[in-house]
Protein backbone atom coordinates (compact mmCIF):
# COMPACT_ATOMS: atom_id res chain seq x y z
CA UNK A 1 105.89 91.59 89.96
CA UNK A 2 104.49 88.39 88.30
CA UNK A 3 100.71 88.08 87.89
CA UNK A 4 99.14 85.02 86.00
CA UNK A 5 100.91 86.00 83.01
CA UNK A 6 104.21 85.32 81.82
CA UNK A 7 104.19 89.56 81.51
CA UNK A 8 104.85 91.77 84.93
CA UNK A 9 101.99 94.34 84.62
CA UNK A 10 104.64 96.69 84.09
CA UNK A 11 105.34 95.76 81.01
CA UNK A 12 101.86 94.91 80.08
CA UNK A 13 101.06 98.53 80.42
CA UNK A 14 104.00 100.26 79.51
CA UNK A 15 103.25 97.80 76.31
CA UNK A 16 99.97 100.19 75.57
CA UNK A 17 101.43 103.05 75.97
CA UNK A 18 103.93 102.31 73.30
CA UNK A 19 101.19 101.19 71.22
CA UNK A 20 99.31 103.93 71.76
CA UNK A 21 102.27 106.69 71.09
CA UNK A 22 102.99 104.58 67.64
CA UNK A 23 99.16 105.27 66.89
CA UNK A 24 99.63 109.18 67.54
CA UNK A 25 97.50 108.79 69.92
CA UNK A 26 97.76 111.05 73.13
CA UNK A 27 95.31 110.18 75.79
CA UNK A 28 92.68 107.46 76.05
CA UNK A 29 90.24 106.80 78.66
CA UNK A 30 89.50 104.45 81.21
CA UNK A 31 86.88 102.59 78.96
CA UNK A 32 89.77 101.86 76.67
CA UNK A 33 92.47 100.80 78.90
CA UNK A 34 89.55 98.44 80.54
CA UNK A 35 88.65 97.08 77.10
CA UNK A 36 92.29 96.75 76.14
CA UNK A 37 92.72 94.53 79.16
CA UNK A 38 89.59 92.64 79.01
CA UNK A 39 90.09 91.28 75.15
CA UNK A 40 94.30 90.18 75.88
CA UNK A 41 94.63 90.33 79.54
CA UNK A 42 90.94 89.32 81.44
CA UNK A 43 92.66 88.10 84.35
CA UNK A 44 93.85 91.32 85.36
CA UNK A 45 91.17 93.14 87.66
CA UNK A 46 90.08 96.68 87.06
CA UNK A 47 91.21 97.89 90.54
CA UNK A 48 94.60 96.77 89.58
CA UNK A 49 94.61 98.59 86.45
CA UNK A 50 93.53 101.30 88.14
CA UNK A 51 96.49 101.10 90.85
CA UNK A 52 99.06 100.91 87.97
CA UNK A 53 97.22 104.39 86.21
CA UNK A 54 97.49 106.32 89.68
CA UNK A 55 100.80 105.23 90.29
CA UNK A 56 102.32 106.54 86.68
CA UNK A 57 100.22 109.72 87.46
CA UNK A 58 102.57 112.77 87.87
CA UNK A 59 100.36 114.93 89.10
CA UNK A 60 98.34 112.36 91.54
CA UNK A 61 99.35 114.50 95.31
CA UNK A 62 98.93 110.83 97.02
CA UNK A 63 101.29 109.08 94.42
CA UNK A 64 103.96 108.71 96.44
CA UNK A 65 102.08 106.01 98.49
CA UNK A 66 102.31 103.56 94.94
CA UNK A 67 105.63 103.63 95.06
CA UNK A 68 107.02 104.95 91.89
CA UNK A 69 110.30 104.83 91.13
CA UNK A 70 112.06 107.92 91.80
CA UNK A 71 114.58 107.76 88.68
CA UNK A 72 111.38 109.36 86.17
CA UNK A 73 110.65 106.08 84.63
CA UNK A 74 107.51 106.12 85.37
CA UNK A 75 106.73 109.05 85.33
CA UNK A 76 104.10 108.23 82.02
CA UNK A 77 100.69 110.09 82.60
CA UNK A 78 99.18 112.84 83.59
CA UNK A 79 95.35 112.22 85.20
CA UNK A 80 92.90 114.71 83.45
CA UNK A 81 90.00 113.75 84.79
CA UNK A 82 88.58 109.87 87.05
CA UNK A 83 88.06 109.01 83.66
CA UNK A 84 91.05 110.39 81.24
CA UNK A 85 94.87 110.19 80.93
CA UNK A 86 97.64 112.11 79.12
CA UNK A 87 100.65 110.26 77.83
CA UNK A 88 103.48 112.30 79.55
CA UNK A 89 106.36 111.75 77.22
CA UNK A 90 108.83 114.09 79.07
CA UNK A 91 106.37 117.37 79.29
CA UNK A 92 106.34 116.70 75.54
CA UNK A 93 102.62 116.46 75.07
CA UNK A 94 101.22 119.81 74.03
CA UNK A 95 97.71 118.69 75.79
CA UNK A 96 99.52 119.35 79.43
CA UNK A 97 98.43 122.44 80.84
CA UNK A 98 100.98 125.12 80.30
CA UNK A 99 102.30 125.57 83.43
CA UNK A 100 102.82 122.36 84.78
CA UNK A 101 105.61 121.03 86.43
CA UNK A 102 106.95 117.67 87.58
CA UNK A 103 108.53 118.01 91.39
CA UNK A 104 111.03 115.45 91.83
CA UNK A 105 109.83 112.27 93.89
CA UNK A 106 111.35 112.09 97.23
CA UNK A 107 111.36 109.08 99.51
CA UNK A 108 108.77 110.65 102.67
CA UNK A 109 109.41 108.95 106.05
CA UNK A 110 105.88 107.38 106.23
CA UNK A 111 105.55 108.36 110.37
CA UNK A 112 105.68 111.98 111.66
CA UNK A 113 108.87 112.78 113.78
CA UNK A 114 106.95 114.39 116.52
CA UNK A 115 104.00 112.48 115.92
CA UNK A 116 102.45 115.54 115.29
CA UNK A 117 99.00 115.27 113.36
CA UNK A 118 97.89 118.20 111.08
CA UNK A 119 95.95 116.32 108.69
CA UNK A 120 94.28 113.21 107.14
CA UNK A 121 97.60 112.47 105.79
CA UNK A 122 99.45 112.22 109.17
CA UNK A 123 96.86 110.14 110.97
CA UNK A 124 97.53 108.13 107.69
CA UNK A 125 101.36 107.95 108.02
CA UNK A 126 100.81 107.14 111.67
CA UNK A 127 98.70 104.34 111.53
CA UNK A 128 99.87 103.18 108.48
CA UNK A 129 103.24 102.00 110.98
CA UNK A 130 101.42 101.19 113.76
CA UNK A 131 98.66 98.51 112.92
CA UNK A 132 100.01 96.63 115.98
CA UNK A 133 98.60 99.05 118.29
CA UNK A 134 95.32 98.35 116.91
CA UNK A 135 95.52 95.34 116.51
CA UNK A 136 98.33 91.97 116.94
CA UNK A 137 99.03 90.66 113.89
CA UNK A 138 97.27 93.21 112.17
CA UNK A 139 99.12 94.41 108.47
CA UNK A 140 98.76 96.45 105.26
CA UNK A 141 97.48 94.29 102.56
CA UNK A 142 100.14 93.89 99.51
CA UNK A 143 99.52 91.35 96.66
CA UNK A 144 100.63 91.96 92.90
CA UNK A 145 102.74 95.01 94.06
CA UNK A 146 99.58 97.01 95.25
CA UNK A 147 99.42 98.13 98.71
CA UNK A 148 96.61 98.82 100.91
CA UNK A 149 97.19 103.49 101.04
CA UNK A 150 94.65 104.93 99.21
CA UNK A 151 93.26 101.49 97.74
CA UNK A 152 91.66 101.97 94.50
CA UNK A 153 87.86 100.64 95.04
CA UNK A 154 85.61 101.69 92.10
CA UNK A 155 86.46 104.82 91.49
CA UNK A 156 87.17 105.97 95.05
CA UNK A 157 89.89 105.25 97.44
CA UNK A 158 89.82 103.38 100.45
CA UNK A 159 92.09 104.72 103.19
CA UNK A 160 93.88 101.88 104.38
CA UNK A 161 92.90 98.30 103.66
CA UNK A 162 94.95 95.48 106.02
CA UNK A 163 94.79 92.12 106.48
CA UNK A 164 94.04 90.46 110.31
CA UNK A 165 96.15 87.19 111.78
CA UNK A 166 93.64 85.14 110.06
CA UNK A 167 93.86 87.38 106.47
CA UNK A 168 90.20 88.49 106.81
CA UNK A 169 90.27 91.90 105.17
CA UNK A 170 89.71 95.11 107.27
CA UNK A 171 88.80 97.93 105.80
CA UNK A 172 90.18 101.19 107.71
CA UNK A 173 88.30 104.81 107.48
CA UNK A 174 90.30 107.97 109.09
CA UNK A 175 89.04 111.14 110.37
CA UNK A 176 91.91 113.17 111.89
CA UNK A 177 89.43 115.47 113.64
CA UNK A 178 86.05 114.45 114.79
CA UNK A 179 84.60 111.45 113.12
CA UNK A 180 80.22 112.14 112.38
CA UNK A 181 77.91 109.62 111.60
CA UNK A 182 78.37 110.31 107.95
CA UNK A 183 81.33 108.60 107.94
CA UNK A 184 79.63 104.83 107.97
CA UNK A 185 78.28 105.55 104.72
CA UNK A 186 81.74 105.65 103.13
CA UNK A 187 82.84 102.31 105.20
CA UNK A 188 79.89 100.05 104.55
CA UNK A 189 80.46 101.36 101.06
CA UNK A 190 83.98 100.00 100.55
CA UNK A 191 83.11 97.12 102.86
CA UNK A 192 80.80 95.56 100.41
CA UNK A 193 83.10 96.54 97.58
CA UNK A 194 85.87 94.39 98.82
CA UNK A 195 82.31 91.66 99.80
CA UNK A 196 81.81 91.92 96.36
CA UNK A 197 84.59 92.02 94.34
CA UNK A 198 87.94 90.37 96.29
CA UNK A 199 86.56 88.47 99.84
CA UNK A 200 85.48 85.61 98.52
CA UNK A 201 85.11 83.87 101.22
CA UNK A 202 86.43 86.04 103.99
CA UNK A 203 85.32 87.96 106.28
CA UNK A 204 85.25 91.87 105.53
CA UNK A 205 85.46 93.96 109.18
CA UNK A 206 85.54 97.88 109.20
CA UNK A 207 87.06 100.42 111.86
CA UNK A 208 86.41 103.70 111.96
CA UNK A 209 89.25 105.88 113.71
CA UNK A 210 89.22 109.67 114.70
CA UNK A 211 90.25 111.92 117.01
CA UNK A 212 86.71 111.82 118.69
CA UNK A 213 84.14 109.43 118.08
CA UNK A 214 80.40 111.93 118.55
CA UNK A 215 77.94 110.33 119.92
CA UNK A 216 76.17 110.54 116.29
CA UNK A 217 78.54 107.87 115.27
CA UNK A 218 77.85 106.05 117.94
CA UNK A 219 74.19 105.52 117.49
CA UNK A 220 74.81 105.05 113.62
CA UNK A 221 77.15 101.99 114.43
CA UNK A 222 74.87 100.49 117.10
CA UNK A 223 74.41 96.79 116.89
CA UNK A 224 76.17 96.55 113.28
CA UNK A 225 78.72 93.61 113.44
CA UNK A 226 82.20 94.31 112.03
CA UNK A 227 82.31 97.42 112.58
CA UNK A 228 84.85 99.00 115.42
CA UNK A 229 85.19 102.45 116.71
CA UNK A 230 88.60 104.16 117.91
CA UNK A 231 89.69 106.98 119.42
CA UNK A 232 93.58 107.68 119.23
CA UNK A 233 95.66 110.27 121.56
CA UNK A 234 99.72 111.93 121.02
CA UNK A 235 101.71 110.33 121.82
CA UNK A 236 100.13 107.75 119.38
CA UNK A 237 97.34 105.45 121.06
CA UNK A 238 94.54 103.73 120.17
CA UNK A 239 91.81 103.29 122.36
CA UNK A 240 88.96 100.74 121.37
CA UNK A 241 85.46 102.39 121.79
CA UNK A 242 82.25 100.17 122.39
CA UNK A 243 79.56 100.92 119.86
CA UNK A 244 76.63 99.26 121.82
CA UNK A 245 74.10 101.86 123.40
C-alpha cells in the first residue's frame, strides 16, 4: 500500500529491521521506531506505525484482525511490553522466552456460524459484518492498509472505528454482557483522540453497544450529543435505545 512516499510502509519498516539486525541490535523501543520515523519519514503518523508493530507481532492474540500474511513473512516481532519489541528472526533470538511458540495463522471466518456470542470477540466478529443493521451506509474505516478492529489510538485500542454515508467517523465501544456507565469514559476518550488527531474537520459520533444498556449508562449519556446507545438480541439485532431521561 502506497503512502506519500515512493516506499509502501512495508518496506519502510521491514527497512529498520534490517538495519537494526546489521547493527546487532535485538529489540528497540517505541521511542526509537517513533524517532526513526520522525527524522526520514514525518509524514507517517504514530498510530500507523503502531498498526504496522501489532500486526508483525507473533504473539499479539488480536493479530489476526491486521491481516498478516499467513505464509510467516511477517511474522518479525515479538511485543515485550506497550513499549518494547523483539526482532523475531525465526525463534532465533535468544531474548524470546523459552517456551514460546508460533501457532500457524489461520484465515477465521470473521461472523459466528450460530451467531452464538461468548465473548467480546464475537459481538466483535458480529458487528464487524453487520454495520448495516446499525446503520445504512455505515462501514469499517480502511485507509493506508489499516482497518478499523482494534484501532490503535494512543496506546489503547479502539474497538471498531467506521465511517457513516457522509465519512464522519464513528467510534464503536462493545460490551458483550451488560454495558455500566463506566464505559463512556473509554468512548469520549477515543472520541476526542480521533477529534484530535485524524477528524479534521469531521464530525466524530460514538455508540455504545451491549447486551443491556443499565440504567447507569443511561443517565451518564443523558443529553450528550453523538453519542448512541444499543441493545442487540440472537438472532443478531440491533435495537436503537434513547438516551434522554
Amino acid at each position: 500500500m502506497k503512502h506519500t512516499y515512493n516506499e509502501t510502509i512495508d518496506n519502510i519498516m521491514i527497512n529498520y529491521f534490517d538495519f537494526l539486525r546489521k547493527s546487532n541490535k535485538s529489540q528497540f523501543s517505541v521511542a526509537d521506531i517513533n524517532y526513526y520515523f520522525r527524522e526520514n519519514y514525518p509524514k507517517i503518523k504514530f498510530n500507523t506505525i503502531e498498526y504496522y508493530l501489532l500486526k508483525y507481532s507473533i504473539n499479539i492474540m488480536d493479530r489476526k484482525y491486521y491481516r498478516p500474511k499467513s505464509d510467516g513473512s511477517e511474522d518479525l516481532l515479538y511485543r515485550v511490553s506497550h513499549k518494547k519489541y523483539l526482532i523475531y528472526n525465526n525463534g532465533k533470538n535468544i531474548l524470546l522466552p523459552q517456551n514460546f511458540q508460533i501457532k500457524n495463522i489461520k484465515e477465521n471466518n470473521l461472523i459466528s456460524e450460530n451467531n452464538n456470542i461468548d465473548n467480546e470477540n464475537d459481538l466483535k466478529n458480529i458487528v464487524v459484518n453487520n454495520l448495516h443493521l446499525i446503520e445504512n451506509n455505515l462501514k469499517l474505516y480502511e485507509e493506508d492498509g489499516i482497518i478499523g478492529i482494534e484501532f490503535p489510538a494512543g496506546g489503547r485500542f479502539i474497538d471498531i472505528l467506521a465511517l457513516d454515508e457522509n465519512n464522519n467517523y464513528v467510534v464503536i465501544e462493545l460490551k458483550y454482557k451488560r454495558a455500566y456507565d463506566r464505559v463512556i469514559g473509554q468512548l469520549l476518550r477515543y472520541m476526542n483522540w480521533i477529534k484530535k488527531y485524524m477528524a479534521e474537520d469531521k464530525i466524530v459520533r460514538g455508540i455504545i453497544i451491549g447486551n443491556e444498556i443499565t440504567k447507569d449508562l443511561y443517565l451518564a449519556c443523558s443529553g450528550l450529543l453523538n453519542i448512541e446507545l444499543y441493545e442487540y438480541n440472537i438472532p443478531i439485532k440491533f435495537n436503537k435505545k434513547e438516551n434522554k431521561m
